[in-house]
Protein backbone atom coordinates (compact mmCIF):
# COMPACT_ATOMS: atom_id res chain seq x y z
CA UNK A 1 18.69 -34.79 12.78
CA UNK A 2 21.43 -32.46 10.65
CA UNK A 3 21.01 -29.12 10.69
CA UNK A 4 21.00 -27.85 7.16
CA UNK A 5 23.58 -25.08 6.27
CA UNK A 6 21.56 -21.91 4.67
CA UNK A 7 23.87 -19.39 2.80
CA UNK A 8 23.94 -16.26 4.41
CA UNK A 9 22.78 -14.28 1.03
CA UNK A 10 19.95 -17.00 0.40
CA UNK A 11 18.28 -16.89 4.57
CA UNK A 12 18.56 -12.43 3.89
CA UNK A 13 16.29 -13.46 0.75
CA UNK A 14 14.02 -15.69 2.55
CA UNK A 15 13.46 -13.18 5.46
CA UNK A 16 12.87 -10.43 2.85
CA UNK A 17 10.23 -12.76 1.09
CA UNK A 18 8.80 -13.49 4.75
CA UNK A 19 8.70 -10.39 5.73
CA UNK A 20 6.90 -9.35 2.29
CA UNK A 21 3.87 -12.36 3.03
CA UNK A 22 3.58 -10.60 6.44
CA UNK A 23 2.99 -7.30 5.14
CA UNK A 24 0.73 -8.48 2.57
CA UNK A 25 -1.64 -10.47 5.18
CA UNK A 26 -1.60 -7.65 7.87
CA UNK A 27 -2.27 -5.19 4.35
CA UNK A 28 -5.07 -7.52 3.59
CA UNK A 29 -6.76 -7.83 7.27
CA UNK A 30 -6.27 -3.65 7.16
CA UNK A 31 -8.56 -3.78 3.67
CA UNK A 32 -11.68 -5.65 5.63
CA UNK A 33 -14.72 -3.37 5.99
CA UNK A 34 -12.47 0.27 5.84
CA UNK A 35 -14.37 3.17 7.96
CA UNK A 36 -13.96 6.76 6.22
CA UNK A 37 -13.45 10.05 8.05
CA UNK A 38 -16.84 10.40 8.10
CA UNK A 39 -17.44 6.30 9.73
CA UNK A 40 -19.08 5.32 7.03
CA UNK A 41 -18.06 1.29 6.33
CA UNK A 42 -17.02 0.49 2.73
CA UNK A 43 -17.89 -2.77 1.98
CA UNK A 44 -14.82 -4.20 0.02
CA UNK A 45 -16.93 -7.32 -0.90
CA UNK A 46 -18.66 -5.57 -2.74
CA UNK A 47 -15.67 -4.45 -4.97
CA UNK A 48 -14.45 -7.56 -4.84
CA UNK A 49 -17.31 -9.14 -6.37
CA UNK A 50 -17.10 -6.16 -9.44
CA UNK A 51 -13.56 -5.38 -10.01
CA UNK A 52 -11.78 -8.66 -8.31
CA UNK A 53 -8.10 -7.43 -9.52
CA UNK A 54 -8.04 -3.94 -7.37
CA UNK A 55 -7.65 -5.36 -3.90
CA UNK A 56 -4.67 -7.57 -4.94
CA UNK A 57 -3.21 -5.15 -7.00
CA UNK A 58 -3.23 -2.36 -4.52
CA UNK A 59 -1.86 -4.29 -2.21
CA UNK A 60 0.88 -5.79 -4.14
CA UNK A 61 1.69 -2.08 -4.71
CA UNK A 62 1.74 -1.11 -1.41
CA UNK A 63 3.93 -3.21 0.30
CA UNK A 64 6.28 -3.06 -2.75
CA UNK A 65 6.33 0.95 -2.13
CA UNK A 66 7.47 -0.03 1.67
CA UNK A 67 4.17 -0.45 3.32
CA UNK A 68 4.62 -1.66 6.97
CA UNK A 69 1.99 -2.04 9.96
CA UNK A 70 3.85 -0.60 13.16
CA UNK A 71 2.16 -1.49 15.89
CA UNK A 72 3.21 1.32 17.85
CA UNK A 73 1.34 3.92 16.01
CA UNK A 74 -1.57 1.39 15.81
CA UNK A 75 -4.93 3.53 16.65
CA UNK A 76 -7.60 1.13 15.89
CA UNK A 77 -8.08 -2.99 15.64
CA UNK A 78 -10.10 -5.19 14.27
CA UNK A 79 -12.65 -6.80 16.66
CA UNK A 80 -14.77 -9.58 15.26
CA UNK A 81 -18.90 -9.29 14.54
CA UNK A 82 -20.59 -12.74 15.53
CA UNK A 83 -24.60 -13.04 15.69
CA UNK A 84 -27.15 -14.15 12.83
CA UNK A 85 -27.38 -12.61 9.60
CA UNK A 86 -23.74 -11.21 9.43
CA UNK A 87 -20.87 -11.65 7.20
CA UNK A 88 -18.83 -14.22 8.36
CA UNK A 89 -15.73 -12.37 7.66
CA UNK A 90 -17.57 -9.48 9.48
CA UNK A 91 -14.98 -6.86 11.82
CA UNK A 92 -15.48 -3.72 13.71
CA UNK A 93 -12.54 -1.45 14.03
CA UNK A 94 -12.22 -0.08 17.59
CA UNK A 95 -9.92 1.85 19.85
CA UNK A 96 -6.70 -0.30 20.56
CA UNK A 97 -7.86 -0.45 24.51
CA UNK A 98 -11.38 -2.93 23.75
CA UNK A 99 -11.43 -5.84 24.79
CA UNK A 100 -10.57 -8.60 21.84
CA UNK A 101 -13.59 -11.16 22.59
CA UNK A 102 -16.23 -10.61 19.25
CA UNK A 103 -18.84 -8.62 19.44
CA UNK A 104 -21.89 -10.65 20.01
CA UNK A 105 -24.86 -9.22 17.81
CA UNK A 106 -28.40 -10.67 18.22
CA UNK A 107 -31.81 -9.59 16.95
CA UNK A 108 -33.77 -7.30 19.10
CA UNK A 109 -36.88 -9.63 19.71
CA UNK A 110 -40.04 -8.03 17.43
CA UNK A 111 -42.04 -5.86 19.53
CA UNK A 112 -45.65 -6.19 19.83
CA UNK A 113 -47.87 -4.74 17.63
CA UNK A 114 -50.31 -3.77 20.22
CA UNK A 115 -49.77 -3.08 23.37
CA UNK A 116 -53.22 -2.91 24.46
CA UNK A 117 -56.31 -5.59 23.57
CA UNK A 118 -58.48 -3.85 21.52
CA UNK A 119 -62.08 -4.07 22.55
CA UNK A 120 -65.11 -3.54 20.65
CA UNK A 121 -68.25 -1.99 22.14
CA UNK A 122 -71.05 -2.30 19.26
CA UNK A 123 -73.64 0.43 20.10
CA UNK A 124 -77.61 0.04 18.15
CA UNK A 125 -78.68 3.29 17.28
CA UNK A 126 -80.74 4.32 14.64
CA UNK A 127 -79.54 7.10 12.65
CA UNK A 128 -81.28 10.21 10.50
């Protein structure tokens, strides 16, 4: 097999392109389920679903304003949410020292609704 010869100018464009595609996806991944300052999750599907040009667009800004993920100054990572009844999609962002294995969310099984058998004493009394 040849090796192909790649212009110097034209392998600087593709790295910048490549380079831009990363940014993007690790942008993207950064987007799912956002916490505030105050932890409260905001649901991007949700936007998504109303206004389905925001995400991309803000994005697409981004990155083109020199948006970078640098892993050194990384203080939270995603962490995926696994049980029934969850987004499939679903992430936790947690301290960069958790483990990486998904967080395994089942049901707490339905309590009883009484903990003690009722009994019924019937008494015959007439009344006034």
């Amino acid at each position: 097999m040849t090796e192909q010869f790649v212009h110097p100018l034209v392998a600087k464009q593709m790295a910048a392109v490549q380079d831009v595609e990363d940014a993007t996806f690790q942008l993207l991944e950064s987007f799912k389920y956002p916490v505030d300052a105050h932890g409260s999750v905001l649901d991007m599907n949700v936007i998504n679903a109303q206004h389905p040009d925001v995400l991309p667009a803000l994005i697409h800004h981004l990155v083109k304003c020199g948006w970078r993920r640098v892993e050194d100054k990384r203080l939270i990572k995603a962490r995926p949410v696994v049980g029934p009844g969850v987004y499939e999609d679903l992430i936790n962002w947690v301290p960069m020292s958790d483990p990486d294995d998904p967080i395994d969310v089942n049901p707490a099984p339905a309590p009883d609704l009484w903990s003690v058998t009722p009994t019924v004493t019937e008494i015959f009394e007439e009344r006034q």
